[in-house]
Every structure is written in structure tokens, then in C-alpha cells.
N, C-alpha and C. Protein backbone atom coordinates (compact mmCIF):
# COMPACT_ATOMS: atom_id res chain seq x y z
N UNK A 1 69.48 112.27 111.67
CA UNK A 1 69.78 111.80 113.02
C UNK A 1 70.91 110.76 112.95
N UNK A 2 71.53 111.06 113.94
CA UNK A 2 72.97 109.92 113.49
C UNK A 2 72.84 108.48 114.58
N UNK A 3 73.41 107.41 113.46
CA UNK A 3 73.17 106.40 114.23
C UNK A 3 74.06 106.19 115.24
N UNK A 4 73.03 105.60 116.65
CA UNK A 4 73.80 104.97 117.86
C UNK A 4 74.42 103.67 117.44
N UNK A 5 75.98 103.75 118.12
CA UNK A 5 76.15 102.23 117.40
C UNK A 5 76.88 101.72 118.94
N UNK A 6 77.53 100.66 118.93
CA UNK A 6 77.63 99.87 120.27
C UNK A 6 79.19 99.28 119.80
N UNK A 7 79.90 100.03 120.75
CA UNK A 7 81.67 99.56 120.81
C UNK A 7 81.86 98.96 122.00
N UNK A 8 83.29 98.22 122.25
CA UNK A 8 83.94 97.76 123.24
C UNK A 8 85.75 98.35 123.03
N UNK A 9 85.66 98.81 124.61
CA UNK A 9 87.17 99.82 124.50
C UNK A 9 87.59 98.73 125.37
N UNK A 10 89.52 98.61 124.65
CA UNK A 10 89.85 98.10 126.17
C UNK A 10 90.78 98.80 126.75
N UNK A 11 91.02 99.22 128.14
CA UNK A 11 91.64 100.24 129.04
C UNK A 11 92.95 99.64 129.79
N UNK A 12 94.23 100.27 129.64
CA UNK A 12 95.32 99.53 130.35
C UNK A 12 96.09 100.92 131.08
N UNK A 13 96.66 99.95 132.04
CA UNK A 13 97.54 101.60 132.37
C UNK A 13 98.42 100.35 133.24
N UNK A 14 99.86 101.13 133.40
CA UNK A 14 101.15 99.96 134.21
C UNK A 14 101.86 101.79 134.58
N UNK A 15 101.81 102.74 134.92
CA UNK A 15 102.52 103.79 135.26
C UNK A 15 101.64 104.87 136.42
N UNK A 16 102.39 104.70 137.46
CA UNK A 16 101.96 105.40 137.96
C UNK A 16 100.38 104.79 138.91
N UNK A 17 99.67 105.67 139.45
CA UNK A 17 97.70 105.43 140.09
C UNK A 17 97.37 104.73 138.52
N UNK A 18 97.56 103.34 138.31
CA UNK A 18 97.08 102.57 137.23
C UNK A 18 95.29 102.48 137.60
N UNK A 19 95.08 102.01 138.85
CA UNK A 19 93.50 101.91 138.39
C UNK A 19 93.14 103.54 138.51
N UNK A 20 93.58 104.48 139.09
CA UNK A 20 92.73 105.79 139.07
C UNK A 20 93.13 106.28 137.80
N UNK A 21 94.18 106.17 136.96
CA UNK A 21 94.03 106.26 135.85
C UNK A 21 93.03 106.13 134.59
N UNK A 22 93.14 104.19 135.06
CA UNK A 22 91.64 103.74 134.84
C UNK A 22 90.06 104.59 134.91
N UNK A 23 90.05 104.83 136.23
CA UNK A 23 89.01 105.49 135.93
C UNK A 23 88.81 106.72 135.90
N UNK A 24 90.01 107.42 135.33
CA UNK A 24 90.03 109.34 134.85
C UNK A 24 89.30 108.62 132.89
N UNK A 25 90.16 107.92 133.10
CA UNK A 25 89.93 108.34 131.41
C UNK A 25 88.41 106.91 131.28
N UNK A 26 87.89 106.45 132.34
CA UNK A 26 86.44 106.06 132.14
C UNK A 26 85.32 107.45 132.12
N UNK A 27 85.87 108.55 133.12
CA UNK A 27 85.21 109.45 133.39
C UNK A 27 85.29 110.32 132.18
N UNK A 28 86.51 110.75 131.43
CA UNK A 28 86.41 111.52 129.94
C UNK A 28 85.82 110.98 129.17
N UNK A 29 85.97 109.78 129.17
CA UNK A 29 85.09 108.93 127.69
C UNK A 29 83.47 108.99 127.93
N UNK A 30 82.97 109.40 129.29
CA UNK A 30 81.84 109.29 129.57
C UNK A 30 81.35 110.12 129.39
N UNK A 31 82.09 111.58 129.24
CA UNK A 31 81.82 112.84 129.17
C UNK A 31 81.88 113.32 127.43
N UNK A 32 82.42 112.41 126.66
CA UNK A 32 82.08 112.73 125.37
C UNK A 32 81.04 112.76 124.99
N UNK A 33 81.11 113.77 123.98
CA UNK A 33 79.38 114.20 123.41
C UNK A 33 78.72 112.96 122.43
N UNK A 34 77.77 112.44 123.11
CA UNK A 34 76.77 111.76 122.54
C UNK A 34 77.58 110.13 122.29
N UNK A 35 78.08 110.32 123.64
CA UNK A 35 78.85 108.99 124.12
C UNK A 35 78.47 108.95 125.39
N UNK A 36 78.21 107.00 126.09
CA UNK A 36 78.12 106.73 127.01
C UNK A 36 78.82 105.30 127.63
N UNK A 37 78.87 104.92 128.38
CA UNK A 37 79.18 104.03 129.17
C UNK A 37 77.68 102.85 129.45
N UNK A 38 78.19 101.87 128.88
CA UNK A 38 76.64 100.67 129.31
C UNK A 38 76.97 99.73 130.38
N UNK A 39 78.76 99.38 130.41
CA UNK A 39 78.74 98.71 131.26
C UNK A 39 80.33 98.15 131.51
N UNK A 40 80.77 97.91 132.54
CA UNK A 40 82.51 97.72 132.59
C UNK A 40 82.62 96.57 133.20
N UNK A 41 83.16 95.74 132.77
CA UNK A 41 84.62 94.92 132.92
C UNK A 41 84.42 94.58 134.51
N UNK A 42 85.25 93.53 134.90
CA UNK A 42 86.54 93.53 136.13
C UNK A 42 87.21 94.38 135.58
N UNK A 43 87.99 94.96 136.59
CA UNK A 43 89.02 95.26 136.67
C UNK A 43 90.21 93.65 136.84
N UNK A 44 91.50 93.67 136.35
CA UNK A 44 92.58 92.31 136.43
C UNK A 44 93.89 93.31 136.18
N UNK A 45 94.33 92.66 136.93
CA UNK A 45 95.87 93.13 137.11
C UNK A 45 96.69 92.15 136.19
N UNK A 46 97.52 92.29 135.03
CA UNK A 46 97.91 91.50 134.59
C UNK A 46 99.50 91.50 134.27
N UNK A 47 99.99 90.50 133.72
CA UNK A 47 101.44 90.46 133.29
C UNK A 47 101.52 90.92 131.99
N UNK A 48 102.36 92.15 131.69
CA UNK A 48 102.63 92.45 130.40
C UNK A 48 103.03 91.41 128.95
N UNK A 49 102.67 91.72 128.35
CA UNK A 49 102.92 90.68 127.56
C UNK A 49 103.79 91.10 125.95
N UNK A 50 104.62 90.57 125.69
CA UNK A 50 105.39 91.14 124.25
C UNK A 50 106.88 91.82 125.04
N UNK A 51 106.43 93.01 125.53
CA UNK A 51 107.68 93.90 126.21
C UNK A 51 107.43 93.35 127.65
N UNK A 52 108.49 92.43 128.34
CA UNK A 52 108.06 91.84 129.65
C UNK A 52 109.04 92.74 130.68
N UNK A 53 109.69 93.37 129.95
CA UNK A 53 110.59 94.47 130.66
C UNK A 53 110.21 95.63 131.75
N UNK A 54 108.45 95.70 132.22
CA UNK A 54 107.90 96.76 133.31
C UNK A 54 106.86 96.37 133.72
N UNK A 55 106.31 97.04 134.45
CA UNK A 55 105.48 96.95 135.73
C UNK A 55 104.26 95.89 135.39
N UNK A 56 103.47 95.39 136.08
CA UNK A 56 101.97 94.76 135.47
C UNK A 56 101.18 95.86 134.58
N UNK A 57 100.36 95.50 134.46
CA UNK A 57 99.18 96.33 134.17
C UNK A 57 97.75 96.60 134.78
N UNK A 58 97.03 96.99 135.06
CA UNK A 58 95.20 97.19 135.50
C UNK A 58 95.10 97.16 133.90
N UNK A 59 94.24 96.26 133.87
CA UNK A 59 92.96 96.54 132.47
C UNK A 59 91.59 95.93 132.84
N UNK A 60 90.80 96.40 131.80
CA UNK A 60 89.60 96.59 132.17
C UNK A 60 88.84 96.19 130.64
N UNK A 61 87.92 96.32 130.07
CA UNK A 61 86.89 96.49 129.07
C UNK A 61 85.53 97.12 129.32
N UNK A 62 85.13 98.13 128.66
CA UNK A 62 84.11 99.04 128.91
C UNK A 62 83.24 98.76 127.34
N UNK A 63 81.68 98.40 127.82
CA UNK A 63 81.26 98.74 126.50
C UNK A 63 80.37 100.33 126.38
N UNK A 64 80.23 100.63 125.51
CA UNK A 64 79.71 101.93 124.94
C UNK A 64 78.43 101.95 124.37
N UNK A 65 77.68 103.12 124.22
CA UNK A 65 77.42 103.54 123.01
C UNK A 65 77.59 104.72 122.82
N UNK A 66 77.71 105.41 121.27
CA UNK A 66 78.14 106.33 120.84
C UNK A 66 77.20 106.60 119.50
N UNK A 67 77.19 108.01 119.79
CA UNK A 67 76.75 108.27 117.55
C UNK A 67 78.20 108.81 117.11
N UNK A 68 79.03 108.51 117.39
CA UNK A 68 80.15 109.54 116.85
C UNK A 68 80.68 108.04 115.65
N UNK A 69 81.30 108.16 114.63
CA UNK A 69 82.12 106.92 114.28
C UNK A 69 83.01 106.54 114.69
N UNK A 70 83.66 105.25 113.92
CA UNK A 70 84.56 104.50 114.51
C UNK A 70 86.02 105.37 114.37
N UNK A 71 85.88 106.40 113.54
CA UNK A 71 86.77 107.03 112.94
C UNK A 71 87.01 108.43 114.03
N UNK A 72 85.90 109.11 114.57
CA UNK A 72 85.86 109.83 115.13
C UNK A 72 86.18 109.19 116.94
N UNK A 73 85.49 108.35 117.05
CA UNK A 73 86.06 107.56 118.39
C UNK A 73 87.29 107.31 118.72
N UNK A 74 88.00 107.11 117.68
CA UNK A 74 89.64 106.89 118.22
C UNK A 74 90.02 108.11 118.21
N UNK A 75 89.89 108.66 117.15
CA UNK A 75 90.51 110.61 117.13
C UNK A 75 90.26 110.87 119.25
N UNK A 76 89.03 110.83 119.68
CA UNK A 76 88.37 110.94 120.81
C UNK A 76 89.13 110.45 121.79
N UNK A 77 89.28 108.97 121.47
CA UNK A 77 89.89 108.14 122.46
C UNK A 77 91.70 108.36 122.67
N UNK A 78 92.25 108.84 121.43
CA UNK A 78 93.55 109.30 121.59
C UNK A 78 93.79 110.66 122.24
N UNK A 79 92.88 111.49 121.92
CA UNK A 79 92.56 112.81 123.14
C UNK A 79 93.19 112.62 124.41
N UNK A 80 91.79 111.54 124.66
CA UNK A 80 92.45 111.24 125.88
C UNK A 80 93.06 110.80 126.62
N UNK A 81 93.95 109.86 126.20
CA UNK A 81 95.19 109.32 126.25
C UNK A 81 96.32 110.53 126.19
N UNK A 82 96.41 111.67 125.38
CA UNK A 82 96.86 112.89 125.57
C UNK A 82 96.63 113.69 126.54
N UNK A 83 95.55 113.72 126.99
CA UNK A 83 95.51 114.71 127.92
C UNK A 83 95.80 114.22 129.73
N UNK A 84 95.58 112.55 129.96
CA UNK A 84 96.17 111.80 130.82
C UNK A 84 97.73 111.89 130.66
N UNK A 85 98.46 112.15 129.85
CA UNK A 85 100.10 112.24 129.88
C UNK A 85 100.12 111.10 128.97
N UNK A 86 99.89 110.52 128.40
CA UNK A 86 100.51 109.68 127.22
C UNK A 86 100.43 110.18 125.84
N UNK A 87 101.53 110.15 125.38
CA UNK A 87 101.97 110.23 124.34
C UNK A 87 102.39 109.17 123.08
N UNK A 88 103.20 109.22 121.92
CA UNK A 88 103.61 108.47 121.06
C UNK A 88 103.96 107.46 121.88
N UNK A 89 103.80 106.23 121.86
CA UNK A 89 104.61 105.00 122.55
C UNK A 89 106.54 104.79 122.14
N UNK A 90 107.04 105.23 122.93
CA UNK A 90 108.28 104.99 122.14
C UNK A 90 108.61 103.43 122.28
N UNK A 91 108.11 102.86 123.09
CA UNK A 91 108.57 101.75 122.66
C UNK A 91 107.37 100.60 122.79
N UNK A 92 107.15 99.75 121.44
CA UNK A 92 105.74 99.26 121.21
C UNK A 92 105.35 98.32 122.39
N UNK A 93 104.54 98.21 122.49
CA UNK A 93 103.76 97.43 123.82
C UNK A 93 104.54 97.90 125.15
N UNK A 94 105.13 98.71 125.54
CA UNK A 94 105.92 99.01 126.90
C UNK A 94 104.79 100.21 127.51
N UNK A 95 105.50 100.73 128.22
CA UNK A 95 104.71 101.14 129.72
C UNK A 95 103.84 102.42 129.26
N UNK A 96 102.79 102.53 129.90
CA UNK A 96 102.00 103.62 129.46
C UNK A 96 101.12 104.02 130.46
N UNK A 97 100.41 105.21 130.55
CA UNK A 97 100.01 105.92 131.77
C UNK A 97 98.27 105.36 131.48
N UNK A 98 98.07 105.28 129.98
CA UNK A 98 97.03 104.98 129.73
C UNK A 98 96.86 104.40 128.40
N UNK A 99 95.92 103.31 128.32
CA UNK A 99 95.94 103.22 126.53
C UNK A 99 94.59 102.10 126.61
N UNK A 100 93.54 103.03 125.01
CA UNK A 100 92.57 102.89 124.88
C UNK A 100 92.10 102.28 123.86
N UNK A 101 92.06 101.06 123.90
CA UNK A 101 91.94 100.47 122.07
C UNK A 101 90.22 100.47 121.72
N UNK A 102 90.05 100.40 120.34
CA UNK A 102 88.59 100.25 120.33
C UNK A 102 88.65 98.46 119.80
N UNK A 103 88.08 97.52 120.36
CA UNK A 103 88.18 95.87 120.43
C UNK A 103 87.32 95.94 118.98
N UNK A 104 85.80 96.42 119.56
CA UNK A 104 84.60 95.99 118.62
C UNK A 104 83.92 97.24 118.35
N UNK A 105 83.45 97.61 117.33
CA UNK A 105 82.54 98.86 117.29
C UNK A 105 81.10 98.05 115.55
N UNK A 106 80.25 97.70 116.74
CA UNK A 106 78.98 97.52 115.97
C UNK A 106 79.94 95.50 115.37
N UNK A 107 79.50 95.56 114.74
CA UNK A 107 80.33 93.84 114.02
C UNK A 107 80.85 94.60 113.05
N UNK A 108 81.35 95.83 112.79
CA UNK A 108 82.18 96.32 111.38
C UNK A 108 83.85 95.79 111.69
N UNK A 109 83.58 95.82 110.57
CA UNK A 109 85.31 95.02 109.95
C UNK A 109 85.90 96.85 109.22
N UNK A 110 86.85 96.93 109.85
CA UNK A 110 87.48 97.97 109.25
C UNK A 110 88.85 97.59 108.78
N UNK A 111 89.63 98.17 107.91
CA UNK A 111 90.98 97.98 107.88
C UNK A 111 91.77 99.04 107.31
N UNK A 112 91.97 100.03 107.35
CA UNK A 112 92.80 100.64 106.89
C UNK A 112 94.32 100.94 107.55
N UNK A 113 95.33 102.01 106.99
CA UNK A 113 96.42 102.42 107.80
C UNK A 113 96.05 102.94 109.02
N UNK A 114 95.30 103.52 109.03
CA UNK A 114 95.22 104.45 110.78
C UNK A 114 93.96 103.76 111.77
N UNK A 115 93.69 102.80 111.60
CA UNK A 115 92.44 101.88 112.01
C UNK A 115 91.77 100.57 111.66
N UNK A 116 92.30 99.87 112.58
CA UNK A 116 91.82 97.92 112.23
C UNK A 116 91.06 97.49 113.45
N UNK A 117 89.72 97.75 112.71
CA UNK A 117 88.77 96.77 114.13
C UNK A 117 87.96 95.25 113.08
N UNK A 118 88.08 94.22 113.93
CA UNK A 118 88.01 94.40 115.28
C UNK A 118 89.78 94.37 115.71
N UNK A 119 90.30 94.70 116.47
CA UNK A 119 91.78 94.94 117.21
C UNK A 119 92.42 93.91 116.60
N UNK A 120 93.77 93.85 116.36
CA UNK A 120 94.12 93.13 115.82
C UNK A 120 94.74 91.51 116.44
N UNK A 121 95.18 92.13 117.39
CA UNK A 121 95.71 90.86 118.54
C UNK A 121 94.59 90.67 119.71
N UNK A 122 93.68 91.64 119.68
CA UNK A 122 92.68 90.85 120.42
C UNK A 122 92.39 89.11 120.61
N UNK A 123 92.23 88.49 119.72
CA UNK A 123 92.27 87.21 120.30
C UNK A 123 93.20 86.30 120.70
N UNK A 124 94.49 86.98 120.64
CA UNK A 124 95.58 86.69 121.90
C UNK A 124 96.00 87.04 123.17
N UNK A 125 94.78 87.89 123.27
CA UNK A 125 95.35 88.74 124.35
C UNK A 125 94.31 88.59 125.60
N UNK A 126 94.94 87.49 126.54
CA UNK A 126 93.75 87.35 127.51
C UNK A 126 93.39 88.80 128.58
N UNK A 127 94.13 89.22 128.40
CA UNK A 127 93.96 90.76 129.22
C UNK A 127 92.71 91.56 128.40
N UNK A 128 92.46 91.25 127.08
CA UNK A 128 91.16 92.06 126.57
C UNK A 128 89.77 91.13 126.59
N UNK A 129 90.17 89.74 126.28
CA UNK A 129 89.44 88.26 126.05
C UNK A 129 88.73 88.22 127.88
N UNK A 130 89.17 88.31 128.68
CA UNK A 130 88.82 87.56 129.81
C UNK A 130 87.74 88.80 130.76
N UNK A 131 88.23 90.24 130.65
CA UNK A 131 87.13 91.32 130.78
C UNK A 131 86.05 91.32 129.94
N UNK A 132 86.49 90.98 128.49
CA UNK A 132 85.50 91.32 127.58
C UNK A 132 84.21 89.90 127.95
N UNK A 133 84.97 88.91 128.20
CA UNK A 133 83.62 87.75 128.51
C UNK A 133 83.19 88.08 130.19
N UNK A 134 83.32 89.22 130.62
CA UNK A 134 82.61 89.50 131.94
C UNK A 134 81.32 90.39 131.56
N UNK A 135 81.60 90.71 130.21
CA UNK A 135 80.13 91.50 129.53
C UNK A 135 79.57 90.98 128.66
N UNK A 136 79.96 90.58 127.92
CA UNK A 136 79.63 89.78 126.63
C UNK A 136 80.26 88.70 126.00
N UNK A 137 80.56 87.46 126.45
CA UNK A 137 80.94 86.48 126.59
C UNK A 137 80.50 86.10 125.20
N UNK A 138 79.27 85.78 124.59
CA UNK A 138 78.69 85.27 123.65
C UNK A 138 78.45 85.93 121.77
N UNK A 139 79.51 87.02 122.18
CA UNK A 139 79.35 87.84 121.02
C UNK A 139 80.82 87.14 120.30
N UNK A 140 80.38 87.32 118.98
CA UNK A 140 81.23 86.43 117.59
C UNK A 140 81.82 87.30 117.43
N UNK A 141 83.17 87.36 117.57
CA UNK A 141 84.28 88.00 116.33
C UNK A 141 83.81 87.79 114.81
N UNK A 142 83.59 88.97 114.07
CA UNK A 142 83.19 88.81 112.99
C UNK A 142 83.75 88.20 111.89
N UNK A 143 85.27 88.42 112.21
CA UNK A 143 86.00 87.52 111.36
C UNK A 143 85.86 86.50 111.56
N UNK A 144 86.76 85.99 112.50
CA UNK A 144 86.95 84.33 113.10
C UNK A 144 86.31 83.25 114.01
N UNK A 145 84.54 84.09 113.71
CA UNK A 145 83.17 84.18 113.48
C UNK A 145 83.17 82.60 114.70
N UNK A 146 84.10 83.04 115.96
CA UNK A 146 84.10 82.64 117.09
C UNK A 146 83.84 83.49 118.59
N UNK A 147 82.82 82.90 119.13
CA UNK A 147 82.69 84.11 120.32
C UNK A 147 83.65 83.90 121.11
N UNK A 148 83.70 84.87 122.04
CA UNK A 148 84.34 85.56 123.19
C UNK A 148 84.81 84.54 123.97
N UNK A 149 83.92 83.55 124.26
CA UNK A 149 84.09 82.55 125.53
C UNK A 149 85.13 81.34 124.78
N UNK A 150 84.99 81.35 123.61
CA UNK A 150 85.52 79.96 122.96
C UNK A 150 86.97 80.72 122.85
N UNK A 151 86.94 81.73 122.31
CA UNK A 151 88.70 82.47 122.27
C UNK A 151 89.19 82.19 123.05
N UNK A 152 88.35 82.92 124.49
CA UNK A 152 89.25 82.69 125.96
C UNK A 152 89.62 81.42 125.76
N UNK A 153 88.72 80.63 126.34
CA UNK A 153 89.05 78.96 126.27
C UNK A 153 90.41 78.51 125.51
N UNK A 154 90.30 78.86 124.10
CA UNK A 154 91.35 78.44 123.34
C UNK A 154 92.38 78.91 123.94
N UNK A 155 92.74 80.20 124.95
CA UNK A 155 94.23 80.82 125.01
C UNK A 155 94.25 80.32 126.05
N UNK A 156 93.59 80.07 127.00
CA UNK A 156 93.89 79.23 128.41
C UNK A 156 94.62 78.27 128.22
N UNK A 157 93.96 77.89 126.97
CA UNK A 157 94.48 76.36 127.10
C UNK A 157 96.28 76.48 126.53
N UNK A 158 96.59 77.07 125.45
CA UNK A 158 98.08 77.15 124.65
C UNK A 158 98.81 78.34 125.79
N UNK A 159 98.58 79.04 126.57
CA UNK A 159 99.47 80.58 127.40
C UNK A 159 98.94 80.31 128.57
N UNK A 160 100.02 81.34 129.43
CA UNK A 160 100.50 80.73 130.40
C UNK A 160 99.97 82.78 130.70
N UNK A 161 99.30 83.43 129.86
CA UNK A 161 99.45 85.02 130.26
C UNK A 161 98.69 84.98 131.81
N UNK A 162 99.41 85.58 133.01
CA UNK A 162 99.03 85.77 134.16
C UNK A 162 98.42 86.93 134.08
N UNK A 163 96.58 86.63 134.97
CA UNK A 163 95.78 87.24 135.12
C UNK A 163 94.95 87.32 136.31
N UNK A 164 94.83 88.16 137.23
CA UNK A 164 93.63 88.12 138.18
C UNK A 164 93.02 89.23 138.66
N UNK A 165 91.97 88.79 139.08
CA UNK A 165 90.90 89.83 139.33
C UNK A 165 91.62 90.47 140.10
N UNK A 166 91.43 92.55 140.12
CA UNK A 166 92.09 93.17 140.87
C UNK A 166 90.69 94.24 141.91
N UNK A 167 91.39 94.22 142.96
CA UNK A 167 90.31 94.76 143.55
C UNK A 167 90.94 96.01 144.21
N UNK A 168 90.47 97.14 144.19
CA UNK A 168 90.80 98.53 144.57
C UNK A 168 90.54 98.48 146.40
């Protein structure tokens, strides 16, 4: 019997129906086999950050559970990012129709070439930090074996990244 384990995705889209985007590819991920949805996010409209060159963004954070692995979940999660119209990013952090990171899956530390959880800029990035403490505020980054709420806190305080609740 394969084990259920418990991830956090985070969901962005700046192209195009950004929140119905949002929730096409909440609805595929929900529809994966022996994958579910436990619980989502705000929705926040935010300012791009890195490439400041296009549109805002909608993001969100969804947590899961799944028996599939962490390995098989992204294979999954890049699906569908394919089948929404996104493709290779040609240009890194710029505009995208959809894009699905996995934040946390179980407290595993992964690292290889094709997969680093927990995410790697996650704790700079108040666009994943500020949804993710609308579900789980109190859960420790396994590394930097600081929770959710104290990250936020810390980036409030040093960035200036513009964020607010978005309402459909």
C-alpha cells in the first residue's frame, strides 16, 4: 500500500484569465490519481519579482495529499502546466500562463538536478510565504528549522514585495 504523504504547491499565473487559470489547473491537480486537495490559500495578486518587466501575478498555495512521490508529482504537476499552454520558460521568472512549484512535500529535504524541495527561494518569496501562512503558518522549514510565520515576518520587515488579497 503506498504511503499518503502531505505537500504544499504554489500556483502563479500573470497571462491571460490568471485566476481561472488558477483554478483549471486546481481542478487537474485534483483530478490526479490518488491525489487530493485539503485546503487553499487566498488568492493575492502580486508584483513580480526578479523579471519586473510584465504583468502582476494571482498566486495562491494549495496543500495536498497524494501517494504518488515527490518525483512523480512534479512529472504530474509539469503535465499540467503543459497542457494549460505553458511551456519551457524562455525567460527565467517572466510571464507564464501557469506555474506549479512543489514548496513542501512531507518535511523531506530533497536535492538533486531535476528537484530541490523544500523550493529553493521560497523563503524570499512573500508571494509563496504569505498564502502558505493562511494554512499553515506554524510549520518549520526543515532546513532553516524556522516556521512559516517567522519567515514572513522576517521579509516584511527587509522588502518592499507588493501583495494583496485578490478577490474574484
Amino acid at each position: 500500500m503506498s504511503k499518503i504523504s502531505s505537500a504544499f504547491i504554489s500556483i502563479g499565473s500573470n497571462i491571460g484569465e490568471k485566476y481561472q487559470n488558477c483554478i483549471k489547473s486546481m481542478e487537474l491537480l485534483n483530478g490526479l490519481n490518488s491525489t487530493r486537495i485539503i485546503d487553499v490559500s487566498n488568492f493575492y495578486r502580486t508584483k513580480p519579482v526578479d523579471y519586473t518587466d510584465q504583468d502582476w501575478f494571482i498566486n495562491a498555495v494549495l496543500k495536498i495529499q497524494t501517494k504518488l512521490t515527490s518525483f512523480e508529482l512534479i512529472n504530474e504537476l509539469q503535465k499540467i502546466e503543459q497542457s494549460l499552454g505553458q511551456f519551457k520558460k524562455n525567460i527565467r521568472f517572466g510571464p507564464r500562463i501557469i506555474d506549479l512549484d512543489i514548496i513542501f512535500f512531507n518535511q523531506d529535504i530533497i536535492k538533486t538536478k531535476y528537484l530541490i524541495i523544500p523550493h529553493p527561494r521560497m523563503h524570499k518569496r512573500n508571494f509563496v510565504l504569505k498564502p502558505l501562512c493562511d494554512i499553515e503558518a506554524n510549520i518549520v522549514h526543515p532546513i532553516l528549522g524556522i516556521t512559516i510565520k517567522k519567515l514572513l515576518k522576517n521579509i516584511e520587515k527587509d522588502n518592499n514585495q507588493n501583495i494583496m488579497r485578490y478577490k474574484e
